[in-house]
N, C-alpha and C. Protein backbone atom coordinates (compact mmCIF):
# COMPACT_ATOMS: atom_id res chain seq x y z
N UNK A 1 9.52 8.93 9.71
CA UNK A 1 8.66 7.79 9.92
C UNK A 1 7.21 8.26 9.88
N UNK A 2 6.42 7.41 9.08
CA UNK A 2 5.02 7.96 9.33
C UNK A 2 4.19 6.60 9.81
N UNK A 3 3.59 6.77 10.54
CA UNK A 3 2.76 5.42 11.35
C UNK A 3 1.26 5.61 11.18
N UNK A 4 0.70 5.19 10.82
CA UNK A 4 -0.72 5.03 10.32
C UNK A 4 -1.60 3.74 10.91
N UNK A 5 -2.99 4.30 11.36
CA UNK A 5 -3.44 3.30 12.32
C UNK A 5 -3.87 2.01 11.11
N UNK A 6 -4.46 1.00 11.34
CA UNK A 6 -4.72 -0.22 10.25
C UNK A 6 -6.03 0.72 9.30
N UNK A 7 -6.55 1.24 9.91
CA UNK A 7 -7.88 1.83 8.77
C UNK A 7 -7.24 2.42 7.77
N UNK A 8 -6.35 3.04 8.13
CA UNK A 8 -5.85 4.24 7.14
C UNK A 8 -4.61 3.14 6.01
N UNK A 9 -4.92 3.90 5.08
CA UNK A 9 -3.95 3.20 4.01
C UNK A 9 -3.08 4.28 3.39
N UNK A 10 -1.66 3.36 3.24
CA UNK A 10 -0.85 4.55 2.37
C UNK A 10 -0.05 3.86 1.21
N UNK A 11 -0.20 5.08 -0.20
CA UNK A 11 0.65 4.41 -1.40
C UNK A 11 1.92 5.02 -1.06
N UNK A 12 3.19 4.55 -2.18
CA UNK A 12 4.51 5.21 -2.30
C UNK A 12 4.28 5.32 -3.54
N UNK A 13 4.86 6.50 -3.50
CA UNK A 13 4.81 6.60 -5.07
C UNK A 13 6.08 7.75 -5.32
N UNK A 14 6.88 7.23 -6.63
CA UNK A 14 8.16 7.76 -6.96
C UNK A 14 8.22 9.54 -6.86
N UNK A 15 8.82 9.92 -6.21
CA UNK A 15 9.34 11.64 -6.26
C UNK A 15 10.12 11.70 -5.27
N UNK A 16 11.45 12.07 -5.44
CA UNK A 16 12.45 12.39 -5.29
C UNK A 16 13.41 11.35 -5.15
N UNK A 17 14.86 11.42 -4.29
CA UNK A 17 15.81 10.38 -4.75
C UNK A 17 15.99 10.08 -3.12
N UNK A 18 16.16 8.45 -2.93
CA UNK A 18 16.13 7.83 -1.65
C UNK A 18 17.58 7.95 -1.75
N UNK A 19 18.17 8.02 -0.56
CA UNK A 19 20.28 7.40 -0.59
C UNK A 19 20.43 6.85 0.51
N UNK A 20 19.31 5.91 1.30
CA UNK A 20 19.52 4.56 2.12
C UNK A 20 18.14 4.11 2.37
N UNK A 21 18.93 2.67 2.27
CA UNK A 21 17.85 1.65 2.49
C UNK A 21 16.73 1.61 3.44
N UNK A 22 15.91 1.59 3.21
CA UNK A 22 14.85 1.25 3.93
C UNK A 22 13.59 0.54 3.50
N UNK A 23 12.97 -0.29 4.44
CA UNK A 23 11.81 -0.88 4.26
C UNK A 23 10.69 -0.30 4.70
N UNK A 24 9.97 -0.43 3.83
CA UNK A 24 8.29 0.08 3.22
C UNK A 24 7.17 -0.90 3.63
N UNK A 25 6.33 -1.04 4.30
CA UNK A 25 4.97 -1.54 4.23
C UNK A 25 3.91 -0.86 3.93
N UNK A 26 3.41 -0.26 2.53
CA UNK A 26 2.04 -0.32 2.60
C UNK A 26 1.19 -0.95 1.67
N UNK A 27 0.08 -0.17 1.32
CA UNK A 27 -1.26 -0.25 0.33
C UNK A 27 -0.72 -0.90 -0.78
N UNK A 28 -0.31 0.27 -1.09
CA UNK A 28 0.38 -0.15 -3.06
C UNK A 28 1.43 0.91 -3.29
N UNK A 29 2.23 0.37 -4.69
CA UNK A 29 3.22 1.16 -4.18
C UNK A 29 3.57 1.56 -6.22
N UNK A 30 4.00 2.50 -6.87
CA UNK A 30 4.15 2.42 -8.12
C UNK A 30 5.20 1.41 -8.08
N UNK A 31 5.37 1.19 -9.52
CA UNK A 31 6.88 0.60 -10.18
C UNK A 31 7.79 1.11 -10.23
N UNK A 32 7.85 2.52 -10.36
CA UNK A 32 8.95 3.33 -10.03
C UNK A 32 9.57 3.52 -8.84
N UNK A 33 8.40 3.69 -7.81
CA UNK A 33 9.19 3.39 -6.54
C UNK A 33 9.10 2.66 -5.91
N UNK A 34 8.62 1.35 -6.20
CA UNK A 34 9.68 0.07 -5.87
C UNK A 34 11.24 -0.02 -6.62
N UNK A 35 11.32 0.31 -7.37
CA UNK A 35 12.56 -0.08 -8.67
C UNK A 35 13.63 0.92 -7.39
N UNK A 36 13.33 2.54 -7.24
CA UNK A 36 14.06 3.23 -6.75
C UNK A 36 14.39 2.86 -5.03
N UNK A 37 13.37 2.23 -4.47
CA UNK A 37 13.30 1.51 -3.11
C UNK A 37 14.82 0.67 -3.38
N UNK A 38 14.22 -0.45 -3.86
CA UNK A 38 15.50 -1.56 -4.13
C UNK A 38 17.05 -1.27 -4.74
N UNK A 39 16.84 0.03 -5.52
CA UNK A 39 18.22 0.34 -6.05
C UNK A 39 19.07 0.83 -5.01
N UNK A 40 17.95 1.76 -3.99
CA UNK A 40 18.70 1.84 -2.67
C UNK A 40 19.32 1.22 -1.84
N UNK A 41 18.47 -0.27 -2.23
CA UNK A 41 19.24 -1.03 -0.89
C UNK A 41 17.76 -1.46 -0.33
N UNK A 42 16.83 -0.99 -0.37
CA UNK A 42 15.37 -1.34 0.64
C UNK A 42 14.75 -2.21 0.01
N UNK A 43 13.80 -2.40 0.58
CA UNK A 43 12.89 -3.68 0.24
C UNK A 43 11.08 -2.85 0.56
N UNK A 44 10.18 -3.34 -0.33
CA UNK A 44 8.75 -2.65 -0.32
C UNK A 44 7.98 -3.69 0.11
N UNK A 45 7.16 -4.19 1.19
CA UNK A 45 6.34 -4.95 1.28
C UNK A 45 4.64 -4.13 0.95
N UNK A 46 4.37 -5.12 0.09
CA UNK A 46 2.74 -4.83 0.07
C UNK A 46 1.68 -5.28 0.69
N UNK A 47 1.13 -4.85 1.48
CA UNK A 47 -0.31 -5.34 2.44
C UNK A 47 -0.81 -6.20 1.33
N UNK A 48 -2.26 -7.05 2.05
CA UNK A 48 -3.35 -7.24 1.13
C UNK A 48 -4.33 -6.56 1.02
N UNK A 49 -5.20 -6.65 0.01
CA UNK A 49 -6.07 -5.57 -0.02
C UNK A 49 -7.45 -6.05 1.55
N UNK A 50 -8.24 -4.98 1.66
CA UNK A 50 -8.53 -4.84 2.38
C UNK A 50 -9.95 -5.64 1.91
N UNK A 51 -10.64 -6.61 2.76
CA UNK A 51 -12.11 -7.33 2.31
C UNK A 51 -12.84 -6.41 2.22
N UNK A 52 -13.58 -6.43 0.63
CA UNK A 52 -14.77 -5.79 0.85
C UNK A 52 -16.07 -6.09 1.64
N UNK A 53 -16.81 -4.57 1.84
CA UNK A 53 -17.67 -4.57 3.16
C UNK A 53 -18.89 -5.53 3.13
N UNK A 54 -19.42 -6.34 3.58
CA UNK A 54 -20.31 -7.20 2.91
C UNK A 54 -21.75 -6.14 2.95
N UNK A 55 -22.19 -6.51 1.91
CA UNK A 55 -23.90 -5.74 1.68
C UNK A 55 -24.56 -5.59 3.06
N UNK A 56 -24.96 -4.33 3.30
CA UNK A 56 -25.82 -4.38 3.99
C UNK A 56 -27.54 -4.96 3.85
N UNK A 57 -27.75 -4.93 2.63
CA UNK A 57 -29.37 -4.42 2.32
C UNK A 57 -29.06 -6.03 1.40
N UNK A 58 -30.17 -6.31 1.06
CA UNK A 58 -30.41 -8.16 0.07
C UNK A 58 -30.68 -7.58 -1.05
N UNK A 59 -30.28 -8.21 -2.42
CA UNK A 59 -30.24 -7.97 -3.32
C UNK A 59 -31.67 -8.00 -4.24
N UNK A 60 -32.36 -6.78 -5.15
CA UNK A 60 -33.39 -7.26 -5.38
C UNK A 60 -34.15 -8.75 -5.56
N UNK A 61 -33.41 -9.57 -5.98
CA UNK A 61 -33.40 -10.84 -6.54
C UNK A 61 -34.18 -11.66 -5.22
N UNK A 62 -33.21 -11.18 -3.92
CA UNK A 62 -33.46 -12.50 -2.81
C UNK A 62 -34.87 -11.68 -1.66
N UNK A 63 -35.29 -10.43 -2.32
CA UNK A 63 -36.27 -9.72 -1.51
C UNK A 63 -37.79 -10.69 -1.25
């Protein structure tokens, strides 16, 4: 199990061979290992992406 606080983000990504099911929540995940997730038996949920940070500083335009 790896537990990661909300700041931190994690991908899956395909290498090596799963042989039970389990469910996934993170970031993003390849196609390969979702495909290999589900052949197992598991299921991959994907977060949403995270809002970008709003500007600090005004854009030349509105100076």
């Amino acid at each position: 199990m790896i537990l990661l606080t909300p700041s931190q983000r994690a991908r899956l990504l395909a290498n090596g061979e799963l042989k039970a099911g389990a469910t996934f929540v993170v970031a993003g995940a390849s196609k390969a290992a979702v495909e290999a997730v589900e052949k197992a038996g598991g299921k991959v949920d994907i977060l949403p992406a995270k809002p970008k940070a709003e500007r600090w500083y005004k854009p030349k335009a509105e100076r």
